[in-house]
N, C-alpha and C. Protein backbone atom coordinates (compact mmCIF):
# COMPACT_ATOMS: atom_id res chain seq x y z
N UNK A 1 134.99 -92.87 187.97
CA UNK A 1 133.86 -91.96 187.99
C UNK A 1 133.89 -91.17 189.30
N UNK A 2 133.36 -89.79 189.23
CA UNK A 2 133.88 -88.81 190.48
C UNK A 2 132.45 -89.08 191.09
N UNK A 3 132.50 -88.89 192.49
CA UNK A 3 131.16 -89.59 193.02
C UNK A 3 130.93 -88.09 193.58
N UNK A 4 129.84 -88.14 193.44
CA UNK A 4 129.08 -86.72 194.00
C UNK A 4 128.96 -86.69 195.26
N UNK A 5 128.71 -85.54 196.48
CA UNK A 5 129.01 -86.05 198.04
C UNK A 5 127.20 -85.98 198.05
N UNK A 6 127.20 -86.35 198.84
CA UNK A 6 125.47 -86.85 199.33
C UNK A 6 125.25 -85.16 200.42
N UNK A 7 124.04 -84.94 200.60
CA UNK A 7 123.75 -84.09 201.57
C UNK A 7 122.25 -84.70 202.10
N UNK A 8 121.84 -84.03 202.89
CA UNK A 8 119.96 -84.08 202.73
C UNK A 8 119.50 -83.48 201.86
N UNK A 9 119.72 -82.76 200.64
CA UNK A 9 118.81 -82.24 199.88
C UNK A 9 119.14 -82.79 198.53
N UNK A 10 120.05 -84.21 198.42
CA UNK A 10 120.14 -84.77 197.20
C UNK A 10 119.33 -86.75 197.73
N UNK A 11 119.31 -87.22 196.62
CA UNK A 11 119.11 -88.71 196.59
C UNK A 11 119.51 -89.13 195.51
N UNK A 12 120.53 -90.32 195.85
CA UNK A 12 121.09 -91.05 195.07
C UNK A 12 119.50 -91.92 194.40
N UNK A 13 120.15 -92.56 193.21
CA UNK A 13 119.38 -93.10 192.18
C UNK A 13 119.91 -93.75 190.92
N UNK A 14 120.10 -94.70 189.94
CA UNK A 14 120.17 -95.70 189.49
C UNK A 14 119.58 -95.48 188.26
N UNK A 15 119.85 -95.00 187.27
CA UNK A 15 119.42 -94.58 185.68
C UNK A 15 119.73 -95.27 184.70
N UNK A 16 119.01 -95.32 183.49
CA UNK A 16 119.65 -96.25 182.78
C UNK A 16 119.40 -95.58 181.50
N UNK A 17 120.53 -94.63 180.85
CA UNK A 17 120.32 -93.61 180.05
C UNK A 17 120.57 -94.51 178.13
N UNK A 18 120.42 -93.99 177.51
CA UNK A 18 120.80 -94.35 176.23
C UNK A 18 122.32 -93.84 176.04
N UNK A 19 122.91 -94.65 175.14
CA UNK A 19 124.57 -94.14 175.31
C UNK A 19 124.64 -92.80 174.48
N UNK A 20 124.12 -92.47 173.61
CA UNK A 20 124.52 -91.16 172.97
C UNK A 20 123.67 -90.03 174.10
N UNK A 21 122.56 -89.97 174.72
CA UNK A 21 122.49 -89.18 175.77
C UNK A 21 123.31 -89.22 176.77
N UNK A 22 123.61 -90.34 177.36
CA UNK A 22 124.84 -90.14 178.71
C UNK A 22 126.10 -89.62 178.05
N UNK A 23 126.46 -89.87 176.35
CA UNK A 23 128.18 -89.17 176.18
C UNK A 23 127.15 -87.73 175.96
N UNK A 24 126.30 -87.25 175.44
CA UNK A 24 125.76 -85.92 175.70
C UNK A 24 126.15 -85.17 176.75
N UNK A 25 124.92 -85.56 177.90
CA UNK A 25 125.42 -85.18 178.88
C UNK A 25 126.57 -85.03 179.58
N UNK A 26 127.16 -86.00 179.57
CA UNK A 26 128.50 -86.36 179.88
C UNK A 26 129.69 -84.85 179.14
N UNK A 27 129.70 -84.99 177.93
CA UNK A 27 130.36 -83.71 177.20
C UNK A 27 129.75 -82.25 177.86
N UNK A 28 128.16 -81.98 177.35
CA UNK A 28 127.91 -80.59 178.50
C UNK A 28 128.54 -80.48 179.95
N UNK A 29 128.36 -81.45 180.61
CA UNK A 29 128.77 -81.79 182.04
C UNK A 29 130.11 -80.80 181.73
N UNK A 30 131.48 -81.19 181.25
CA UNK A 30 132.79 -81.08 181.17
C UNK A 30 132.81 -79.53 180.17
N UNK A 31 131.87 -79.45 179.24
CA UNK A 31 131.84 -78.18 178.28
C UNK A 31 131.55 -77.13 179.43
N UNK A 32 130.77 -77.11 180.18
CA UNK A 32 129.90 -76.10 181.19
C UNK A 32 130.60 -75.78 182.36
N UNK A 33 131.38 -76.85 182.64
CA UNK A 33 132.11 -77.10 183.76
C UNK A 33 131.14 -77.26 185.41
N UNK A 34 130.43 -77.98 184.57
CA UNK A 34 129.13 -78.62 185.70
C UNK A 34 129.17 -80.13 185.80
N UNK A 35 128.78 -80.42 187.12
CA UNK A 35 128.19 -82.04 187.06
C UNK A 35 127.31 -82.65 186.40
N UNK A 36 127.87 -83.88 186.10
CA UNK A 36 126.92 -84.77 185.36
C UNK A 36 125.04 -84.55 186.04
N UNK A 37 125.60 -84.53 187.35
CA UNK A 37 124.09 -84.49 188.55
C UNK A 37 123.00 -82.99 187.65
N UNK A 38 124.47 -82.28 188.06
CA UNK A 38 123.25 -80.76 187.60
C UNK A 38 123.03 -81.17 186.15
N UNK A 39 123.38 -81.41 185.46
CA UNK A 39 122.87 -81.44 183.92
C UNK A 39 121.62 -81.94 184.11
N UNK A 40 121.74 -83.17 184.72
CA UNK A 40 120.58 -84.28 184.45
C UNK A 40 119.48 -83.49 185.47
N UNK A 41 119.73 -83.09 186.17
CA UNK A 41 118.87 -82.42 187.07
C UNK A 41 118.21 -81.22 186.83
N UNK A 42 119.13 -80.57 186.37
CA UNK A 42 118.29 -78.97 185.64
C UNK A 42 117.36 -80.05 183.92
N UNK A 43 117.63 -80.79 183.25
CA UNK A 43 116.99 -81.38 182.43
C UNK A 43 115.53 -82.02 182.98
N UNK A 44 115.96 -82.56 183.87
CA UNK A 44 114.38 -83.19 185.07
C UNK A 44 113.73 -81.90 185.03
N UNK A 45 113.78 -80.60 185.84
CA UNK A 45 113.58 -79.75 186.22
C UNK A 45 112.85 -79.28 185.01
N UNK A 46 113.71 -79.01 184.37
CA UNK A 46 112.79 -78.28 182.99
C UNK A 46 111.60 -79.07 182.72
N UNK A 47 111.98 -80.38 181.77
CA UNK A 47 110.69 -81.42 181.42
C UNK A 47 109.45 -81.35 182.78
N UNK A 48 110.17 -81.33 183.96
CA UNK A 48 108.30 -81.28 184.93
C UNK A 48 107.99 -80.03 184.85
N UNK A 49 108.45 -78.86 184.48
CA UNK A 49 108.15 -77.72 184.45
C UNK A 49 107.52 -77.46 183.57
N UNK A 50 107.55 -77.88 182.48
CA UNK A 50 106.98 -77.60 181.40
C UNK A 50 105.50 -78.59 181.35
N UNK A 51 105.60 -79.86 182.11
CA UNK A 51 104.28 -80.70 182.05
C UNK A 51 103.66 -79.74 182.82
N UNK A 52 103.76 -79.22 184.24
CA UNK A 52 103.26 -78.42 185.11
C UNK A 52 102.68 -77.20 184.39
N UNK A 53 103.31 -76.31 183.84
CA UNK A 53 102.75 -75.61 182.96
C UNK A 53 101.50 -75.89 182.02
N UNK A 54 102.01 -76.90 180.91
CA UNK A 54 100.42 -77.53 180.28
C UNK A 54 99.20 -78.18 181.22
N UNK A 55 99.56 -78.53 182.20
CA UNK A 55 98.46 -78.48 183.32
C UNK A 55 97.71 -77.71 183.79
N UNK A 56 98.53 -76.48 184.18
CA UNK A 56 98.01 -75.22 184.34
C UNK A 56 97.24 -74.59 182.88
N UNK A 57 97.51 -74.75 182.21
CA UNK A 57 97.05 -74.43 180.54
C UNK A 57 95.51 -74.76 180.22
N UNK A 58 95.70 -76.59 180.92
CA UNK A 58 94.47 -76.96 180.59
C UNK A 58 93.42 -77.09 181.68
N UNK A 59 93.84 -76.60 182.73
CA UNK A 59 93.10 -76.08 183.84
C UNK A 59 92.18 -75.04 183.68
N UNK A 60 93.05 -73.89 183.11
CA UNK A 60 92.48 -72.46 182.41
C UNK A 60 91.53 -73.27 181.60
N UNK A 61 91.59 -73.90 180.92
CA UNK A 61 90.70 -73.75 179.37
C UNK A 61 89.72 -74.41 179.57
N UNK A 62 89.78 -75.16 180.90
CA UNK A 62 88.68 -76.24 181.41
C UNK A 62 87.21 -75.74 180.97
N UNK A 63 87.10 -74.71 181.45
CA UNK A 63 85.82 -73.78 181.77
C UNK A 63 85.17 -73.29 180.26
N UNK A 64 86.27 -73.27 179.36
CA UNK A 64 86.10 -72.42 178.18
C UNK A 64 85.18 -73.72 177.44
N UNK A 65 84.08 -73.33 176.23
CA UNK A 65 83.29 -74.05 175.95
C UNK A 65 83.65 -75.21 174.99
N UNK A 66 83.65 -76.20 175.04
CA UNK A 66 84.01 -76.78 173.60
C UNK A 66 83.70 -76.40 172.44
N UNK A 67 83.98 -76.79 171.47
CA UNK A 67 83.32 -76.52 170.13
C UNK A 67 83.10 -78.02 169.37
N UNK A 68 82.68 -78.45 168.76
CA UNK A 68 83.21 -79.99 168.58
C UNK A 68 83.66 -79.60 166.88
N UNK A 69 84.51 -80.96 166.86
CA UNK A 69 85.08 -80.63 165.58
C UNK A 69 84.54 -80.85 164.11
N UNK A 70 83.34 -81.37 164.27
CA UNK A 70 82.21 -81.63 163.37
C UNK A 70 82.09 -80.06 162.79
N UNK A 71 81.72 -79.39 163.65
CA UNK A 71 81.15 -77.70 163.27
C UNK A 71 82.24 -77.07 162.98
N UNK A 72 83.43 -77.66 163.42
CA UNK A 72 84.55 -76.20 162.67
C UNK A 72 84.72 -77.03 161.81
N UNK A 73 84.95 -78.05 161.02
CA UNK A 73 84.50 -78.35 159.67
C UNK A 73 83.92 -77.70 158.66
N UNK A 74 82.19 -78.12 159.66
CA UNK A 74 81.15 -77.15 158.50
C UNK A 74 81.09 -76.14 158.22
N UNK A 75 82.02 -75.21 159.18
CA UNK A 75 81.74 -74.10 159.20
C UNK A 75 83.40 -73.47 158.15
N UNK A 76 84.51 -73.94 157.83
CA UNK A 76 85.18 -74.15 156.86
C UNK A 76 84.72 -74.57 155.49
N UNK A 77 84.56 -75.60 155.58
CA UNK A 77 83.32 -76.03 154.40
C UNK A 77 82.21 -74.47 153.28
N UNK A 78 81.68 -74.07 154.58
CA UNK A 78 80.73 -73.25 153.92
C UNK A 78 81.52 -71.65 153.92
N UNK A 79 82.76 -71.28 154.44
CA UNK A 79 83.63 -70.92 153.95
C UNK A 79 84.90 -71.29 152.50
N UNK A 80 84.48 -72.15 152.17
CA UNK A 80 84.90 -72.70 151.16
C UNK A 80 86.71 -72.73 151.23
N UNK A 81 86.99 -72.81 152.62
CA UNK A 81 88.10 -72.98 152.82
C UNK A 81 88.90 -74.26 152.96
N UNK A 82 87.99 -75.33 152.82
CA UNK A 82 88.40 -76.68 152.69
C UNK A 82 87.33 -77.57 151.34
């Protein structure tokens, strides 16, 4: 296994992947002609990016009023849409 060089702006770490994701990765890694590191790392990257995002989402909507789901029922209902 090719060992990645360390700097200050990396940290080693200890994973314990499922085998058809590590030969995944493992194949992009060699298809891309990237490291195993960046794969797994731009993959981290994305997934918190995207939680970060729905955070921000439901931050926005905080303020916005509820509706409860009783009334959009009834209000289907007497639309005769359910």
């Amino acid at each position: 296994m090719i060992s990645e060089p360390e700097s200050p702006m990396t940290a080693r770490a200890t994973v314990y992947l499922e085998p058809e994701l590590y030969r995944a990765a493992k194949v992009k890694a060699a298809a891309s002609d990237r490291s195993f590191s960046d794969i797994v790392n731009d993959a981290l990257r994305l997934g918190l990016s995207e939680d970060a995002a729905d955070i921000a989402t439901f931050e926005r909507r905080a303020k916005q009023p509820a509706r409860p789901f009783e009334d959009v029922l009834k209000s289907l209902r007497r639309k005769k849409l359910i």
